[in-house]
Every structure is written in C-alpha cells, then in structure tokens.
PDB file of N, CA and C in Angstrom:
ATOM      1  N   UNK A   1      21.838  -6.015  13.151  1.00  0.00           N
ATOM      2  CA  UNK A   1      20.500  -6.585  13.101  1.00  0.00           C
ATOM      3  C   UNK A   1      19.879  -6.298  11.726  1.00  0.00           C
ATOM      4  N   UNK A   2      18.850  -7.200  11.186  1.00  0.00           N
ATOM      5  CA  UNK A   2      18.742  -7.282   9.338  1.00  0.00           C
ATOM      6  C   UNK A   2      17.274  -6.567   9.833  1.00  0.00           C
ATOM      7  N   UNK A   3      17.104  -5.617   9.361  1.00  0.00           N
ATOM      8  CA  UNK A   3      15.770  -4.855   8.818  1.00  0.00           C
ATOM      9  C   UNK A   3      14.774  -5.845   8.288  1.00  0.00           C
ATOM     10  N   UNK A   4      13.526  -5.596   9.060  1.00  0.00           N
ATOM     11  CA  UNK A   4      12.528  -6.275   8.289  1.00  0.00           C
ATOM     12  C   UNK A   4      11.136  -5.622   7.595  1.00  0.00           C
ATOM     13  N   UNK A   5      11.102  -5.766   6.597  1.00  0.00           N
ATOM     14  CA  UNK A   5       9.971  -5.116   6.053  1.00  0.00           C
ATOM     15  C   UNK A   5       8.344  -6.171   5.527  1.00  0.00           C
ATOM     16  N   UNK A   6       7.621  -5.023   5.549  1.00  0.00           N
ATOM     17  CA  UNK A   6       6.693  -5.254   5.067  1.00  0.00           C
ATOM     18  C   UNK A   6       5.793  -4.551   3.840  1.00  0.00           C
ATOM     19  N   UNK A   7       5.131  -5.297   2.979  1.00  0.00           N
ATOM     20  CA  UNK A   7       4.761  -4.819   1.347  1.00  0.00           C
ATOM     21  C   UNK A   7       3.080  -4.497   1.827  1.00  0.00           C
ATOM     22  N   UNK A   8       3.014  -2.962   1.761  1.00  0.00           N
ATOM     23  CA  UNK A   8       1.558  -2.624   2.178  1.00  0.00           C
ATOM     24  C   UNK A   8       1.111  -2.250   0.809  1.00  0.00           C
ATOM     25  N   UNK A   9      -0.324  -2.770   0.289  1.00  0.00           N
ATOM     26  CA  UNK A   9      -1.243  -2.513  -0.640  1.00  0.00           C
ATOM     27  C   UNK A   9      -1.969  -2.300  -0.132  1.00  0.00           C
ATOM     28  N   UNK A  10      -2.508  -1.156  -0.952  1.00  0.00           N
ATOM     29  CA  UNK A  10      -3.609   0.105  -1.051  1.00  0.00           C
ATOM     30  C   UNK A  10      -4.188   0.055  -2.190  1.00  0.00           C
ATOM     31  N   UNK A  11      -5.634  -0.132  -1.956  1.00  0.00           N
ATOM     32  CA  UNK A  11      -6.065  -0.149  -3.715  1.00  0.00           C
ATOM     33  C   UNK A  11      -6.933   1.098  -3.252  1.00  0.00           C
ATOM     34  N   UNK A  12      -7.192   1.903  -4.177  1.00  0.00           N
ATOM     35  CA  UNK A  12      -8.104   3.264  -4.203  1.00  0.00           C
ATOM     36  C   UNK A  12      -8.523   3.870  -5.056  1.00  0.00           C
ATOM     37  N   UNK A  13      -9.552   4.601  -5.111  1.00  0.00           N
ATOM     38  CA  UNK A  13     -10.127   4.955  -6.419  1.00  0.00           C
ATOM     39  C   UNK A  13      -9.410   5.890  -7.122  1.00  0.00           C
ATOM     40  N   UNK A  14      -9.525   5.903  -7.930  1.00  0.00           N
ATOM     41  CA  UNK A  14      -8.513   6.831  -9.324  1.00  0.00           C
ATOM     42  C   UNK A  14      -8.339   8.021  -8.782  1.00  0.00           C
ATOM     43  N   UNK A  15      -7.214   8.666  -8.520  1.00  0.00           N
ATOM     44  CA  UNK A  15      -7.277  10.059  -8.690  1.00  0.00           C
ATOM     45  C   UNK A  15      -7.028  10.437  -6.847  1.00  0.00           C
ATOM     46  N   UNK A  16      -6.949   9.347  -5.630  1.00  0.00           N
ATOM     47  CA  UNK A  16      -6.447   9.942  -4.758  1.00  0.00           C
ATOM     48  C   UNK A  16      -5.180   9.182  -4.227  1.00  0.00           C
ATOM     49  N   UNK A  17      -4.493   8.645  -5.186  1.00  0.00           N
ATOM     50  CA  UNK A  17      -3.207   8.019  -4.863  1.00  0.00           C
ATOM     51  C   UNK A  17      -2.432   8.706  -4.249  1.00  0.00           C
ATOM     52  N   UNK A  18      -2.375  10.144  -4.627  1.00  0.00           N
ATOM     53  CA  UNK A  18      -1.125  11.300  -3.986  1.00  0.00           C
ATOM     54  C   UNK A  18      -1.652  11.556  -2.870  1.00  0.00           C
ATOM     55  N   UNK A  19      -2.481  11.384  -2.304  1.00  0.00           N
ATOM     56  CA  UNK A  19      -3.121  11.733  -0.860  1.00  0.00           C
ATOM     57  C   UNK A  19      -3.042  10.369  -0.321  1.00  0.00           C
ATOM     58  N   UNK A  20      -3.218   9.530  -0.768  1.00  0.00           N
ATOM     59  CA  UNK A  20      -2.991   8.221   0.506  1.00  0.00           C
ATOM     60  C   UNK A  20      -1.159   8.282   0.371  1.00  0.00           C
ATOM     61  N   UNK A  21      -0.497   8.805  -0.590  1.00  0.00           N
ATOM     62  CA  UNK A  21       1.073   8.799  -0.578  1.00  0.00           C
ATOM     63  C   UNK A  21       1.526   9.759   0.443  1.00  0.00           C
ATOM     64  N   UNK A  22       0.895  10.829   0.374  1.00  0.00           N
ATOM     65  CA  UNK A  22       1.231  12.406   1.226  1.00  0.00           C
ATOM     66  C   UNK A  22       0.996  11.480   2.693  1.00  0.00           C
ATOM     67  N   UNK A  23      -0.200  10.993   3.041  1.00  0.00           N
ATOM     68  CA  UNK A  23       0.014  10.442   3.955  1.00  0.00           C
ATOM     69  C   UNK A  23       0.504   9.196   4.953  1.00  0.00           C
ATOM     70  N   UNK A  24       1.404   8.747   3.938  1.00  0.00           N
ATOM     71  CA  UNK A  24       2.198   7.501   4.013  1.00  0.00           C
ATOM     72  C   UNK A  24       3.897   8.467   4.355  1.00  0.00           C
ATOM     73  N   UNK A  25       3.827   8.829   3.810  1.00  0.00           N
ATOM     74  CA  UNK A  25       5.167   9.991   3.680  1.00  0.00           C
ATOM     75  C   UNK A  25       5.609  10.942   5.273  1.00  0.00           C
ATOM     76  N   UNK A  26       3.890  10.879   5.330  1.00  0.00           N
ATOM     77  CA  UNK A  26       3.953  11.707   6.764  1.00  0.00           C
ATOM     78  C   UNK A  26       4.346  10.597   7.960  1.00  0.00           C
ATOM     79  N   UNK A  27       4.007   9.565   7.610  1.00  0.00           N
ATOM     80  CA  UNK A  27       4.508   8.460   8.762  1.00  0.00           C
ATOM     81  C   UNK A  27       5.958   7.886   8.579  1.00  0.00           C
ATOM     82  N   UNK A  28       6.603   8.229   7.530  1.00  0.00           N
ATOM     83  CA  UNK A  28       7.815   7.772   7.612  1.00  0.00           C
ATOM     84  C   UNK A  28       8.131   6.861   6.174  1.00  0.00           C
ATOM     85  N   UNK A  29       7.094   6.949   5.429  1.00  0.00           N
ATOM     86  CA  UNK A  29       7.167   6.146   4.611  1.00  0.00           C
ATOM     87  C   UNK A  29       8.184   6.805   3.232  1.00  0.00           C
ATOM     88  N   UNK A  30       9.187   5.748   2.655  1.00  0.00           N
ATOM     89  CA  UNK A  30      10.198   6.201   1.796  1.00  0.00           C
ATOM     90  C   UNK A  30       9.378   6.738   0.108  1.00  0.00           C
ATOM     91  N   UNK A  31       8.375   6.376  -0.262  1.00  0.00           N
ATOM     92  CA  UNK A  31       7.954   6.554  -1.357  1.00  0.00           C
ATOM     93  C   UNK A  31       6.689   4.904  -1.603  1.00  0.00           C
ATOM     94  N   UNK A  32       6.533   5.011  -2.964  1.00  0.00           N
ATOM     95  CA  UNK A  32       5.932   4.098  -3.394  1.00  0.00           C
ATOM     96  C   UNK A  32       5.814   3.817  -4.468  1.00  0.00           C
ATOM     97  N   UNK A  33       5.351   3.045  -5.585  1.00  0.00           N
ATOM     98  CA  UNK A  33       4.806   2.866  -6.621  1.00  0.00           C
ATOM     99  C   UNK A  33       3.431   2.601  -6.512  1.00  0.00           C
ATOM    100  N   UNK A  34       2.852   3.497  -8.106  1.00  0.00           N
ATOM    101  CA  UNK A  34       1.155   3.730  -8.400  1.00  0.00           C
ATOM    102  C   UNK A  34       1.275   2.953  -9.667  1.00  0.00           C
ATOM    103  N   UNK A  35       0.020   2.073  -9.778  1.00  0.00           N
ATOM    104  CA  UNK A  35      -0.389   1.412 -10.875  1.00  0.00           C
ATOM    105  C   UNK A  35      -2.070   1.958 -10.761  1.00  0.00           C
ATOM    106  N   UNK A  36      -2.520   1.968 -12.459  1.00  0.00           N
ATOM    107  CA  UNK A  36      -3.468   2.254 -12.675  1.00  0.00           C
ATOM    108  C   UNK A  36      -4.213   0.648 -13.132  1.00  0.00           C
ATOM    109  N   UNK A  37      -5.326   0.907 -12.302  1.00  0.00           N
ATOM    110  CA  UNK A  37      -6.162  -1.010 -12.715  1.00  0.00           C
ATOM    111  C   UNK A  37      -7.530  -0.440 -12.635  1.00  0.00           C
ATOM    112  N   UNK A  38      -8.370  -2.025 -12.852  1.00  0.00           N
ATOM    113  CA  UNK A  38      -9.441  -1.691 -13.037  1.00  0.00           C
ATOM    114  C   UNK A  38     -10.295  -2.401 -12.196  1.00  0.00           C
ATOM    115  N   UNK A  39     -11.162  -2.397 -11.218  1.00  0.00           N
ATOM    116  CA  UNK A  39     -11.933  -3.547 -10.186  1.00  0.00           C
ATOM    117  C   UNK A  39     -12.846  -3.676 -10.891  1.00  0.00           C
ATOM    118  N   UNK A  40     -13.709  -5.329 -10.566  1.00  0.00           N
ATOM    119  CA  UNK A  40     -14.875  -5.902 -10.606  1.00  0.00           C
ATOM    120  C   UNK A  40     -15.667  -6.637  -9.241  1.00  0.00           C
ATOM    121  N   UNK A  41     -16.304  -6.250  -9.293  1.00  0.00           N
ATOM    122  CA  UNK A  41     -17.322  -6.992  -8.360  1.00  0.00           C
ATOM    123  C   UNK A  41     -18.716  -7.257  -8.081  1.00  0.00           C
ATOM    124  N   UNK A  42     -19.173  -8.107  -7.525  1.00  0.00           N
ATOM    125  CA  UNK A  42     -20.060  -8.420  -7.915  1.00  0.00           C
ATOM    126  C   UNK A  42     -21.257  -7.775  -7.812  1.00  0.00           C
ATOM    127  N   UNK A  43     -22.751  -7.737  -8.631  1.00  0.00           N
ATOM    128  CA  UNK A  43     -23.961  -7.136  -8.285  1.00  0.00           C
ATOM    129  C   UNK A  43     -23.695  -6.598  -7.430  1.00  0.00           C
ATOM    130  N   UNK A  44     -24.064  -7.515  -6.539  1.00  0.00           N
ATOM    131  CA  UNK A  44     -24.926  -6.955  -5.024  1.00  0.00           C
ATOM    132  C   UNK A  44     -23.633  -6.252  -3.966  1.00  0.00           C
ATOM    133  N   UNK A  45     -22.565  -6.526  -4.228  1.00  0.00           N
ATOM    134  CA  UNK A  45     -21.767  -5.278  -3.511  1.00  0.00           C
ATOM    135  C   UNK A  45     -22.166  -4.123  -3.433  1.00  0.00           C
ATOM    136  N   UNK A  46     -22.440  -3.007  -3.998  1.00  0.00           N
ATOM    137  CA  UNK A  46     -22.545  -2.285  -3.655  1.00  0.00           C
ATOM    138  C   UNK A  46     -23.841  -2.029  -2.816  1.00  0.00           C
ATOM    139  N   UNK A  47     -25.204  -2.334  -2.720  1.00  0.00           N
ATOM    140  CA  UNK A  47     -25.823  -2.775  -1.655  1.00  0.00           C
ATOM    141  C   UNK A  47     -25.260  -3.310  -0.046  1.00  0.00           C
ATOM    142  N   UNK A  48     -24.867  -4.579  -0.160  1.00  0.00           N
ATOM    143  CA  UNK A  48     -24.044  -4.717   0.592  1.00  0.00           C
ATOM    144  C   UNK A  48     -22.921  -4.602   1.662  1.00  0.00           C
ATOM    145  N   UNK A  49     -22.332  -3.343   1.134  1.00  0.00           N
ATOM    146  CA  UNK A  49     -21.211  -2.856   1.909  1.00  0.00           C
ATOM    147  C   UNK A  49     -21.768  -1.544   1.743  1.00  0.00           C
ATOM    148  N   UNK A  50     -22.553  -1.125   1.602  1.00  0.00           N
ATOM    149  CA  UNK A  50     -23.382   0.525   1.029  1.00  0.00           C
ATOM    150  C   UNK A  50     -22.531   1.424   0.908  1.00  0.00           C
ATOM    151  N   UNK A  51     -21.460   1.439   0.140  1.00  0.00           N
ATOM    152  CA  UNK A  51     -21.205   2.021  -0.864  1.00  0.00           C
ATOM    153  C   UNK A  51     -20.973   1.883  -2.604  1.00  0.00           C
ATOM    154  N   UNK A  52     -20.490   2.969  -2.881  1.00  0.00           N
ATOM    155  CA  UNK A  52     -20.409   2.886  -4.390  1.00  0.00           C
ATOM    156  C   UNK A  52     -19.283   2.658  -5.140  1.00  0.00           C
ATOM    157  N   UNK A  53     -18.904   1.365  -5.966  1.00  0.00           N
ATOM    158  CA  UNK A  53     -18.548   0.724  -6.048  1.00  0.00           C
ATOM    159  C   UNK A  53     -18.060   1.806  -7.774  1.00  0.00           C
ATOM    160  N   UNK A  54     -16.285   2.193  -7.760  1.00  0.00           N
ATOM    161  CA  UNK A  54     -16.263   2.976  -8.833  1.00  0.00           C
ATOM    162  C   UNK A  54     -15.441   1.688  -9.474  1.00  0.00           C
ATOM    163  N   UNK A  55     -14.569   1.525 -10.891  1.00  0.00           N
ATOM    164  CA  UNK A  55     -14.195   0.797 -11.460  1.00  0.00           C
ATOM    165  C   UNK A  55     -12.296   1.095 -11.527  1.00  0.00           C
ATOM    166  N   UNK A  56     -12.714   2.332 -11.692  1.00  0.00           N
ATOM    167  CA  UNK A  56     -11.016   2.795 -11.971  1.00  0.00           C
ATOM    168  C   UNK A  56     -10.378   2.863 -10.925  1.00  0.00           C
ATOM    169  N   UNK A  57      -9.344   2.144 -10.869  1.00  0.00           N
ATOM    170  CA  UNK A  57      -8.359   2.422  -9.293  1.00  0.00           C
ATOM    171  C   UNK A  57      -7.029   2.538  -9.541  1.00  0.00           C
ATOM    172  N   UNK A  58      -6.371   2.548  -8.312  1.00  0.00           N
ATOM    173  CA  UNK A  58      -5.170   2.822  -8.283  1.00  0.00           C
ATOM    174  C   UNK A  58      -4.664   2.101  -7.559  1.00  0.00           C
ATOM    175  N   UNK A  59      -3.341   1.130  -7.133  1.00  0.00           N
ATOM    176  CA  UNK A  59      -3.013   0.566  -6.468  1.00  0.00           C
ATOM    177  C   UNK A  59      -1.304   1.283  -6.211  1.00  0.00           C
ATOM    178  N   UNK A  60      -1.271   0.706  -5.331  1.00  0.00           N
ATOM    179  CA  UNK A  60       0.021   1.806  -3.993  1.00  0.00           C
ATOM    180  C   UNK A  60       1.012   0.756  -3.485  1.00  0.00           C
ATOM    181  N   UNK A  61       1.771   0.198  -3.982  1.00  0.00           N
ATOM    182  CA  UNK A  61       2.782  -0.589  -3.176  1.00  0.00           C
ATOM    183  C   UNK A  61       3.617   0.061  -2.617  1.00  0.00           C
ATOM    184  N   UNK A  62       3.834   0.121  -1.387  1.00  0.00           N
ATOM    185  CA  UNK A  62       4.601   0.694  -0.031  1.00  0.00           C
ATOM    186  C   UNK A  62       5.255  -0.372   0.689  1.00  0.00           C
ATOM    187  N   UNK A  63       7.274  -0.197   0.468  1.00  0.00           N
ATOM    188  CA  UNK A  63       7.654  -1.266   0.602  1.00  0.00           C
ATOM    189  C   UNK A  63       7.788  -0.283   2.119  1.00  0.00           C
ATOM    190  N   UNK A  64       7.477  -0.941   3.268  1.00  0.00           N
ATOM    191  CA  UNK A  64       8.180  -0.109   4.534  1.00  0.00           C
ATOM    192  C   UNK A  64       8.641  -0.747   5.562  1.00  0.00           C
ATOM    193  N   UNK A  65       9.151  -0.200   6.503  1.00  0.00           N
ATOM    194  CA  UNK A  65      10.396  -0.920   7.383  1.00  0.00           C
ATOM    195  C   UNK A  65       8.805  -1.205   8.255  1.00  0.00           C
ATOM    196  N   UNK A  66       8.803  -2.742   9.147  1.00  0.00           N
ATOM    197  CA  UNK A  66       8.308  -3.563   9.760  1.00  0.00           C
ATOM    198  C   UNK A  66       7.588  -2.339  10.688  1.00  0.00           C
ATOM    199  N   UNK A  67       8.513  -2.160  11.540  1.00  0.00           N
ATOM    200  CA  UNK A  67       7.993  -1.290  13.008  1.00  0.00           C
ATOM    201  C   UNK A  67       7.275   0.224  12.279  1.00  0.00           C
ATOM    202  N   UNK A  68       7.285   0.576  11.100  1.00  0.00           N
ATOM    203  CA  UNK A  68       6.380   1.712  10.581  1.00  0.00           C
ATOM    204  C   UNK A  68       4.891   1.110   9.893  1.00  0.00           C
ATOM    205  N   UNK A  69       5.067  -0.003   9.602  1.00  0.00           N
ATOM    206  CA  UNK A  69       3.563  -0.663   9.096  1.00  0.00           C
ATOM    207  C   UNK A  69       1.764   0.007   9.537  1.00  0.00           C
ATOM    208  N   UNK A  70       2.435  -0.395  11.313  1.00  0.00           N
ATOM    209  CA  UNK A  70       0.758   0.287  11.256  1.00  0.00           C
ATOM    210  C   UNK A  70       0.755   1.169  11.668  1.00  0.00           C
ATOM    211  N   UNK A  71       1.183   1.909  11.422  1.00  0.00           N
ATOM    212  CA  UNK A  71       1.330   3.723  11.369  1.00  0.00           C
ATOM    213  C   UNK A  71       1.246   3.565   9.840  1.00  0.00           C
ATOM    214  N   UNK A  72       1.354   3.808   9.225  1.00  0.00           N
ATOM    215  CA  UNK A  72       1.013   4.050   8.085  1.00  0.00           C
ATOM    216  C   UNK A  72      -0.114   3.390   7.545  1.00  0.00           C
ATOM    217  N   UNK A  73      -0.944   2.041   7.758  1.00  0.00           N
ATOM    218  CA  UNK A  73      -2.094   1.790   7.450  1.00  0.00           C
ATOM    219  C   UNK A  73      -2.813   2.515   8.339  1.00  0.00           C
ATOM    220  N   UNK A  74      -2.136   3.205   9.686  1.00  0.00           N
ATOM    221  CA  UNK A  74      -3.752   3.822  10.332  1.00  0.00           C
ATOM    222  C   UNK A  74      -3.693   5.122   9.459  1.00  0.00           C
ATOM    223  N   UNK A  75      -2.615   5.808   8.835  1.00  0.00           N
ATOM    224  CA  UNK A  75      -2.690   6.933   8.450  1.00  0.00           C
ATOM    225  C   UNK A  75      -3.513   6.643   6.884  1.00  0.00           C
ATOM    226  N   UNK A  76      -3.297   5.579   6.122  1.00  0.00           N
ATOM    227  CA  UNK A  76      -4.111   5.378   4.656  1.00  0.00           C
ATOM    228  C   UNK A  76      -5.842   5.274   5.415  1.00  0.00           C
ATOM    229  N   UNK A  77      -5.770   4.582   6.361  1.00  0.00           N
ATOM    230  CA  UNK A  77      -7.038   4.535   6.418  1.00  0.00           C
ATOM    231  C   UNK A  77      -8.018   6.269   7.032  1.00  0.00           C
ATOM    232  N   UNK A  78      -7.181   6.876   7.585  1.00  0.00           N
ATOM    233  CA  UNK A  78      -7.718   8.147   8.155  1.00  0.00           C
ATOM    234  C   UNK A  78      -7.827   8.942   6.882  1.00  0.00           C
ATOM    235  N   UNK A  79      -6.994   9.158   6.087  1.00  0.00           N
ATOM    236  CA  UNK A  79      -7.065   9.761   5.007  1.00  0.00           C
ATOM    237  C   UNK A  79      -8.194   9.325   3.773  1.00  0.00           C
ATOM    238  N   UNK A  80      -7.799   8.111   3.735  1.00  0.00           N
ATOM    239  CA  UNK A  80      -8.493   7.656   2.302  1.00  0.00           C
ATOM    240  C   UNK A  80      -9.235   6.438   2.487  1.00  0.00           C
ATOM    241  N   UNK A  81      -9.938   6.208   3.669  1.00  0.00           N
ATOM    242  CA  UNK A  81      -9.851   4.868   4.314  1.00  0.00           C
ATOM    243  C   UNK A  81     -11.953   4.412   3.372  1.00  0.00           C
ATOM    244  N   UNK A  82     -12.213   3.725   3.709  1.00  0.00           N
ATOM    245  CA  UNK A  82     -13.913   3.056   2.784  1.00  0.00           C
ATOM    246  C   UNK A  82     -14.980   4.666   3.114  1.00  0.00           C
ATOM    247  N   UNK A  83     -14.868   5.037   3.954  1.00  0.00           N
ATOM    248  CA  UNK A  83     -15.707   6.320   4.463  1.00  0.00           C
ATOM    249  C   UNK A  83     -15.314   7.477   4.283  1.00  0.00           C
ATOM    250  N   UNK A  84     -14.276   6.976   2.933  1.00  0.00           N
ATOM    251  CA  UNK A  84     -14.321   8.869   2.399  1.00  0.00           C
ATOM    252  C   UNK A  84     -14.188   8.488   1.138  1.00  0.00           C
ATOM    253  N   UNK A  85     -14.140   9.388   0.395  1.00  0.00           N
ATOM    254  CA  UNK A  85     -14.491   9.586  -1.416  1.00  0.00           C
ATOM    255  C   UNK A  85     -13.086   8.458  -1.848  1.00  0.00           C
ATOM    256  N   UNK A  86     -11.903   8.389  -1.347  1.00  0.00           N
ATOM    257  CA  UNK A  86     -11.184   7.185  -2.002  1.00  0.00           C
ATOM    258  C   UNK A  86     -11.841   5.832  -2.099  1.00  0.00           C
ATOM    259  N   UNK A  87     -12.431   5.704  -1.015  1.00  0.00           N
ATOM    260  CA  UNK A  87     -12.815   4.602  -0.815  1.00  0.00           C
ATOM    261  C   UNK A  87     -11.474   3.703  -0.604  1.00  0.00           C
ATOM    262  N   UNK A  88     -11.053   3.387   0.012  1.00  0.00           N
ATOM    263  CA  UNK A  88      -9.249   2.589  -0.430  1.00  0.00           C
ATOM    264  C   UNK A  88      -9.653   1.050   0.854  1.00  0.00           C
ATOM    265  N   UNK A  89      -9.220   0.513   0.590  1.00  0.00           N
ATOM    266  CA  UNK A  89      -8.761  -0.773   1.420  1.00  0.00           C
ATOM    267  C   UNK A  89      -7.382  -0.866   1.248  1.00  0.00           C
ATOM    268  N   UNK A  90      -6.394  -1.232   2.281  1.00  0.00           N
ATOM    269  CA  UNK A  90      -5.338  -1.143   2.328  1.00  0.00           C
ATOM    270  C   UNK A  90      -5.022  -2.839   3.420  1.00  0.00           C
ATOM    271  N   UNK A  91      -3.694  -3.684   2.747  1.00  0.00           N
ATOM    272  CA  UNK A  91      -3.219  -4.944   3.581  1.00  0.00           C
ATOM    273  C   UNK A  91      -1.872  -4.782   3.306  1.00  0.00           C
ATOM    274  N   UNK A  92      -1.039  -5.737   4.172  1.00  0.00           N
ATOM    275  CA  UNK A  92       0.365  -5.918   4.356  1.00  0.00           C
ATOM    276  C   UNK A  92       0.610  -7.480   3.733  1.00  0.00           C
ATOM    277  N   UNK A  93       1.789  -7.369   3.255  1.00  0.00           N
ATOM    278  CA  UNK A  93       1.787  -9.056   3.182  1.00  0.00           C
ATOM    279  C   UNK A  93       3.599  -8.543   3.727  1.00  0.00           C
ATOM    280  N   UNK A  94       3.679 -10.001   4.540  1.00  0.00           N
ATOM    281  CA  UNK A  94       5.253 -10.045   4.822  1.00  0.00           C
ATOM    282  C   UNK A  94       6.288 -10.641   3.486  1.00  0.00           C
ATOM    283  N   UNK A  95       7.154  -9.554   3.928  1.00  0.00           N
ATOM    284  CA  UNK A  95       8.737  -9.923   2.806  1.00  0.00           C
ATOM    285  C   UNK A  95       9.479 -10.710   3.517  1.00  0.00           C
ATOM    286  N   UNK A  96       9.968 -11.614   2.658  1.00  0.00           N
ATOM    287  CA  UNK A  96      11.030 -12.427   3.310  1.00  0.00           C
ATOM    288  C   UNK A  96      12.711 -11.556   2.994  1.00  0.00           C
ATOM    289  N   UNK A  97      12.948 -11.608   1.486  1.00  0.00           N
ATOM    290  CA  UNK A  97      14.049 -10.598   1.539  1.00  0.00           C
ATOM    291  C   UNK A  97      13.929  -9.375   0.669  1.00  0.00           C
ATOM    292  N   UNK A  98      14.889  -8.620   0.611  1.00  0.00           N
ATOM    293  CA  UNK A  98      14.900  -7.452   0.010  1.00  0.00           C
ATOM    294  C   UNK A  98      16.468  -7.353  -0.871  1.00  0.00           C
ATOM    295  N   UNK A  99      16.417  -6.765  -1.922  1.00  0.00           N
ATOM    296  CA  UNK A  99      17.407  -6.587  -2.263  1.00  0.00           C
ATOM    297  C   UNK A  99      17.944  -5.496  -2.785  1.00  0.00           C
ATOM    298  N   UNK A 100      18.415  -4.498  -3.070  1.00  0.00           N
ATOM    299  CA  UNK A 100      18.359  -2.961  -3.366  1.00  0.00           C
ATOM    300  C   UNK A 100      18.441  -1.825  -2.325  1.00  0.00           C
ATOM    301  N   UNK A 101      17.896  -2.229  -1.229  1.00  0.00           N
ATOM    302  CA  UNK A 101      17.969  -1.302  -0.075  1.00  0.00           C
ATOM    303  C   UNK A 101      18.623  -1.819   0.919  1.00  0.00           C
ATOM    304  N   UNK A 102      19.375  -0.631   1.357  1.00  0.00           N
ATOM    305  CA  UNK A 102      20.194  -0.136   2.598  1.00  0.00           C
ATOM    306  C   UNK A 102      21.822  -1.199   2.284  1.00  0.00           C
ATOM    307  N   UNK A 103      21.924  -2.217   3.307  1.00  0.00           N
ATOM    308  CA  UNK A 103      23.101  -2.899   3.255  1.00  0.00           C
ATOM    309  C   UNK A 103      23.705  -3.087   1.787  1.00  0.00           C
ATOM    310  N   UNK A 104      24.967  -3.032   1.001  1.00  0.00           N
ATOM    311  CA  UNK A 104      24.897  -3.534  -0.488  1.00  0.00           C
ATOM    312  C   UNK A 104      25.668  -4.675  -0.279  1.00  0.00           C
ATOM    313  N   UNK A 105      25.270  -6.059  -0.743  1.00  0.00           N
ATOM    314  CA  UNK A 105      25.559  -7.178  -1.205  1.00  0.00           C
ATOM    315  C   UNK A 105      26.472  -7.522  -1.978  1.00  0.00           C
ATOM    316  N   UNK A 106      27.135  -8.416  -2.126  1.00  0.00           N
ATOM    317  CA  UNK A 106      27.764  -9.201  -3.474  1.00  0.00           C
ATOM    318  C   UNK A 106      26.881 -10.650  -3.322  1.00  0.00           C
ATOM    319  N   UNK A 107      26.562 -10.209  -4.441  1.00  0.00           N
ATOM    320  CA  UNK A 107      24.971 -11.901  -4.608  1.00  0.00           C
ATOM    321  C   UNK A 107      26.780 -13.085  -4.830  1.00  0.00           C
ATOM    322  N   UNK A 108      27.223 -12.912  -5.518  1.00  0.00           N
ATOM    323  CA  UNK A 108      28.696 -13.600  -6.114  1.00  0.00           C
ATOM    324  C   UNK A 108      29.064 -14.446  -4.540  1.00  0.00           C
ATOM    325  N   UNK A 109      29.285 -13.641  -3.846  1.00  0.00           N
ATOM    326  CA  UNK A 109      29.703 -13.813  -2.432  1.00  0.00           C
ATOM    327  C   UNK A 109      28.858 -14.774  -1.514  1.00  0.00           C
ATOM    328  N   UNK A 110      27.866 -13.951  -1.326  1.00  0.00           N
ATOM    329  CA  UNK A 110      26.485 -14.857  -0.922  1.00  0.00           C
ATOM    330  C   UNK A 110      26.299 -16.141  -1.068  1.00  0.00           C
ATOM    331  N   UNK A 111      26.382 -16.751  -2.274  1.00  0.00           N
ATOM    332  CA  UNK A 111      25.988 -17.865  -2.920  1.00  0.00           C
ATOM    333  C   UNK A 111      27.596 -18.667  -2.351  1.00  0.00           C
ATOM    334  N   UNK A 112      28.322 -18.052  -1.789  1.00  0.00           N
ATOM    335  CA  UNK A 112      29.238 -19.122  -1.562  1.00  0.00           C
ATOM    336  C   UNK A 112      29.596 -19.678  -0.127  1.00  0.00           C
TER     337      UNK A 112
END
C-alpha cells in the first residue's frame, strides 16, 4: 500500500520555530524545514483579530505521513497556536507524489 502524505505549513513569529518543531516531533513528525520571511497585512488587522501583528516570521514545512496530520496541527496549535506569544497559523495542502522517501525508485524504469 503507497503512503500518503501531507505538506503542513506553519507560519510563526520569529524565534519559536524550535518549539512548534519540538512539538511536531512529539507527534511523530520526521523533521522539517525553517525559512525566515517577512508578513504584511493590512491596517486594521490587528484591531480586528486583536492581536499583534509582528513582521518577522518563520515558516515550517512538515512533510508528514497522512494519518499523523492532525495530530500534529492539534499539537502546533496547543503549543504555538494565535493565543500564545508565537502567534502561528498552521494548514495542510495535499501531495500528490513524493520522491526521496521510503520506497527507492528507478524514475528510468517508471517512465517505461
């Protein structure tokens, strides 16, 4: 049976990436990649959603196996979720394939 995954993003404010990771890790999660970016938005957001709206973030791509998904967004959100100092929003988008993990391929083969 072919493994299916899903690509969870986490955007969060600068500086608590290793804590929404620690707790991605604790659910089963293999690792991730951190990029450093920068948000904009508009005026009245921060009114709006009443909080405070920082600039510097961090974003978290977490490639993870399907059936661990929301276990691990409930764990980003307990940890680092809009109602604590990360502030983080976290979504999934579905993968169609993967290539690098687990089974190894001949692409050569494949294509024929």
């Amino acid at each position: 049976m072919e493994e299916k995954y899903e690509l969870i993003i986490c955007i969060i404010n600068q500086g608590f990436a290793e804590a929404a990771m620690s707790a991605a890790r604790e659910c089963g999660a293999g690792g991730g990649t951190i990029l450093n970016a920068r948000g904009s938005a508009r005026e009245d957001a921060e009114s709006m959603f009443n909080i405070t709206i920082t600039p510097e973030k961090e974003l978290i791509f977490i490639l993870a196996k399907e059936e661990l998904k929301d276990k691990i967004l409930h764990a980003l959100y307990q940890k680092c979720g809009l109602n604590s100092p990360g502030q983080g929003i976290a979504f999934t988008v579905p993968v169609d394939d993967v290539v690098g993990i687990g089974k190894k391929i001949n692409i050569d083969t494949e294509k024929k």
